[in-house]
Structures are given as structure tokens and as C-alpha cells.
C-alpha atoms as a PDB file:
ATOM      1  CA  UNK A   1       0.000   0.000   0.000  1.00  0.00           C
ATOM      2  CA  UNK A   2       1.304   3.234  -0.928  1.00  0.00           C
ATOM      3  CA  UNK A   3       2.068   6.563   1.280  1.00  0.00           C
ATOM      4  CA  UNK A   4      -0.664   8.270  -0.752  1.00  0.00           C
ATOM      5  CA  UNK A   5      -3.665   6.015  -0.516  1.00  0.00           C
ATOM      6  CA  UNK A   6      -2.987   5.638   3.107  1.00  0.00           C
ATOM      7  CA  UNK A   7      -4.612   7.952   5.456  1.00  0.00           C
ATOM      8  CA  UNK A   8      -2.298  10.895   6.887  1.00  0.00           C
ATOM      9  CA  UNK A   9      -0.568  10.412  10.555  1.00  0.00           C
ATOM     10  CA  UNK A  10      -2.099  13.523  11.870  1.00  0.00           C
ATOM     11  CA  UNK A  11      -5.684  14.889  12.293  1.00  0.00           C
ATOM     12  CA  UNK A  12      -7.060  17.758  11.268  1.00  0.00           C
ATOM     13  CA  UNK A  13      -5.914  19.464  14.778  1.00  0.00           C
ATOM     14  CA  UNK A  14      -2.124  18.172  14.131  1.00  0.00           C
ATOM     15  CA  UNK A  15      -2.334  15.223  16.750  1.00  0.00           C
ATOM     16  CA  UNK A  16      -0.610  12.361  15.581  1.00  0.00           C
ATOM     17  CA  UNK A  17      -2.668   9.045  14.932  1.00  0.00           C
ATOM     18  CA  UNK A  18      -1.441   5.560  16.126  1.00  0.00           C
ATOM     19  CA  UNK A  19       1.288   4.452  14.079  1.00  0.00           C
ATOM     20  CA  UNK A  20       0.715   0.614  12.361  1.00  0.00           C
ATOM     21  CA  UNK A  21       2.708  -1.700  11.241  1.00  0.00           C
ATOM     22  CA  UNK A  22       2.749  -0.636   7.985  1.00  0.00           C
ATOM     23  CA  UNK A  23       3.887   2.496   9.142  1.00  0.00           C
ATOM     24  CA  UNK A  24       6.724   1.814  10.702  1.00  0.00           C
ATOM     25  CA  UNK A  25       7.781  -0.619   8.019  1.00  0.00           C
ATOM     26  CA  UNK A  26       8.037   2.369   5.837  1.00  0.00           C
ATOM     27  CA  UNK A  27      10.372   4.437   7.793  1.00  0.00           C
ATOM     28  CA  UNK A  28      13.595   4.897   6.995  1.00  0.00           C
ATOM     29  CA  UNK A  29      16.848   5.677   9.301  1.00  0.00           C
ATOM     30  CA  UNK A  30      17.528   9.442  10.159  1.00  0.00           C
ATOM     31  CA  UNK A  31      21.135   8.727   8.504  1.00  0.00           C
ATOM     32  CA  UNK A  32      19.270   7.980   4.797  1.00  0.00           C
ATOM     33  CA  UNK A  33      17.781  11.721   4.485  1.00  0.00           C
ATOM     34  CA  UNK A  34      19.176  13.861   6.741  1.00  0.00           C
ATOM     35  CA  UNK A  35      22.590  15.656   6.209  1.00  0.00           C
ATOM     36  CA  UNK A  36      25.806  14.263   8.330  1.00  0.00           C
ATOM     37  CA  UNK A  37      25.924  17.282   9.898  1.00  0.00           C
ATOM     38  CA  UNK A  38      22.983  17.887  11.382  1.00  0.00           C
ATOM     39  CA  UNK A  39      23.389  14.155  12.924  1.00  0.00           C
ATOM     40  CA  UNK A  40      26.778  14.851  13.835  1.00  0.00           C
ATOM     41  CA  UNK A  41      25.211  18.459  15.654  1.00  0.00           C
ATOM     42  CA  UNK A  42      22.630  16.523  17.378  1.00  0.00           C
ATOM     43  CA  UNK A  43      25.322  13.810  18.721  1.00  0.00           C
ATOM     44  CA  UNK A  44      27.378  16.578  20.220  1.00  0.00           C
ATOM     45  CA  UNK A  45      24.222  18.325  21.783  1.00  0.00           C
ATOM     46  CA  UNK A  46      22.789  15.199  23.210  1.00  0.00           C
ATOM     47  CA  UNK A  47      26.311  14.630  25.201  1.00  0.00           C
ATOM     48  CA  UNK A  48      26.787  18.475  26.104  1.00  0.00           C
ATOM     49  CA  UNK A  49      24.825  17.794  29.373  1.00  0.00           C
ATOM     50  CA  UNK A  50      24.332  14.976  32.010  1.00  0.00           C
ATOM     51  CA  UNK A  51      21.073  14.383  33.830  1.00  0.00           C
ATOM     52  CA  UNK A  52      20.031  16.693  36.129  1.00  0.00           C
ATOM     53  CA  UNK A  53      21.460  15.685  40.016  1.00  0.00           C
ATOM     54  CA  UNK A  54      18.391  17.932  41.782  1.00  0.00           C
ATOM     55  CA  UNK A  55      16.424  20.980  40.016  1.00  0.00           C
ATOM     56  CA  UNK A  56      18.344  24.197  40.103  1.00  0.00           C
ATOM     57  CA  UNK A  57      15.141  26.132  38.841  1.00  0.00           C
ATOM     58  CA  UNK A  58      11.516  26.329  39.483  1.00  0.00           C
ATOM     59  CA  UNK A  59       9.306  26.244  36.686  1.00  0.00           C
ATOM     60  CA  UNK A  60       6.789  29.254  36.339  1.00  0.00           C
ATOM     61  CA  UNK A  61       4.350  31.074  34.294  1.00  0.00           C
ATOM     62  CA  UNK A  62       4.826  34.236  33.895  1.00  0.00           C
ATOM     63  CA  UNK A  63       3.152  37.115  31.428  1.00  0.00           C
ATOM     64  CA  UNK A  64       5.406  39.063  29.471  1.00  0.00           C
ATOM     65  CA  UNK A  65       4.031  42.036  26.986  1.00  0.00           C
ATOM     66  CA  UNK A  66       4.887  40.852  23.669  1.00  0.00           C
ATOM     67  CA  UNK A  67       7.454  43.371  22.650  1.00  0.00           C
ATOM     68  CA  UNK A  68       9.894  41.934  25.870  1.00  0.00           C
ATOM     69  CA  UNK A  69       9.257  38.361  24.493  1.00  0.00           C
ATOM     70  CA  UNK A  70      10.002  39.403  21.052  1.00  0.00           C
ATOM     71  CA  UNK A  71      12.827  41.007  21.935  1.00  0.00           C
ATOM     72  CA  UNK A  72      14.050  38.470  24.199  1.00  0.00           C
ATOM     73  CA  UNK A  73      13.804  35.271  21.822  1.00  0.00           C
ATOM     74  CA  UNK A  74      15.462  37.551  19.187  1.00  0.00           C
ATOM     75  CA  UNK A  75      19.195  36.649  20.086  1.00  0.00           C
ATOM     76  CA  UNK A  76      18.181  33.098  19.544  1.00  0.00           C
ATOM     77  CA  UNK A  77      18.235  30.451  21.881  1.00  0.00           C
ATOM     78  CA  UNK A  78      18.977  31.025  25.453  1.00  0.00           C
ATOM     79  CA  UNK A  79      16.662  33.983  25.870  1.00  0.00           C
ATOM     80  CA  UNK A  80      14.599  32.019  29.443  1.00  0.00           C
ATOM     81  CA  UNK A  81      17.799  32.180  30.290  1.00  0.00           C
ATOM     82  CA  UNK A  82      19.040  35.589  29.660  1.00  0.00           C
ATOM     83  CA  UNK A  83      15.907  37.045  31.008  1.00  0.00           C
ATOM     84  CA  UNK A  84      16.621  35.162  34.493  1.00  0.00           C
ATOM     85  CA  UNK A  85      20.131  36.972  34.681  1.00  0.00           C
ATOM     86  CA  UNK A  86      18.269  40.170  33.681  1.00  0.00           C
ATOM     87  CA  UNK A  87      15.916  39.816  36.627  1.00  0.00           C
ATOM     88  CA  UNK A  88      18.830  38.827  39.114  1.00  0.00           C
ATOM     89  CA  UNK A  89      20.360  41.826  38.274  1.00  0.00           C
ATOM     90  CA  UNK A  90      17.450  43.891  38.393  1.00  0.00           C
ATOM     91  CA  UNK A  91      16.599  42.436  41.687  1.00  0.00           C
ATOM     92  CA  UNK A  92      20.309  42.509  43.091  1.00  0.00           C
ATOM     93  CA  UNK A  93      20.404  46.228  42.295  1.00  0.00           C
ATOM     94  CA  UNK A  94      17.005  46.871  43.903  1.00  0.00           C
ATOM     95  CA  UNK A  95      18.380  45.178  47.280  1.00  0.00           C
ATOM     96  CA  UNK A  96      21.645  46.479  48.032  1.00  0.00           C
END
């Protein structure tokens, strides 16, 4: 049975359907399609960290106005954590 006459793997909302067997006979290894670099990237940022010991950080929701966020995510990756220095310092300077 071909990938055409086969329904798609997500809904009409994006959720993914249960994969078959047919499915999964069709896939294919990452290494077949996607460029050696990219795996090669991935490999390295896999390894870059080791599980957690205990959590450093609390997760929270917080509202930002849209410009901040914008602003924020615009250096790229990171920005959760450059706003959490910018706050530290904010709040460092406010107490002493």
C-alpha cells in the first residue's frame, strides 16, 4: 500500500494518529535523508549535558508584553535564560 492512498498520521488538529505496522515498516533511518551534519550536531548536543542531580530552577508562568518576548527570543536560543540573569540583576540592584 502506498504513502498516498494511506490515510495521513495527523488529524485535522495536528495530533498524531497511532502508528501501524505498515507504518513503521516504511520508515527509513535518520542517517538515509538527513545531512551528516545535522546528525553529527545533534550527537554533540545530546552529550553536552548529564542528567540533572536535583532541580536548580523552578518552573513558572509568567506574562510578558509581547514586545519583551520578542525582543528576548530575538538573540536566539537562550533567551529564558538571559531574562533570568536580567531579573537577578534587576533584583540585586534593587536590594543592596
Amino acid at each position: 500500500m502506498s504513502r498516498k492512498s494511506r490515510e495521513p498520521l495527523t488529524d485535522d488538529e495536528g495530533e498524531v494518529r497511532e502508528l501501524t505496522a505498515e507504518d513503521f515498516a516504511e520508515m527509513r533511518p535518520a542517517s538515509e535523508f538527513l545531512p551528516a551534519e545535522f546528525l553529527e550536531a545533534m550527537r554533540r548536543h545530546r552529550a553536552a549535558r548529564g542528567p540533572q542531580k536535583a532541580p536548580t530552577k523552578k518552573l513558572v508562568s509568567i506574562r510578558l508584553d509581547q514586545d519583551v518576548l520578542e525582543r528576548a527570543k530575538a538573540d536566539g536560543p537562550g533567551w529564558q535564560t538571559r531574562i533570568n540573569d536580567i531579573l537577578r540583576e534587576a533584583l540585586l540592584k534593587k536590594a543592596g
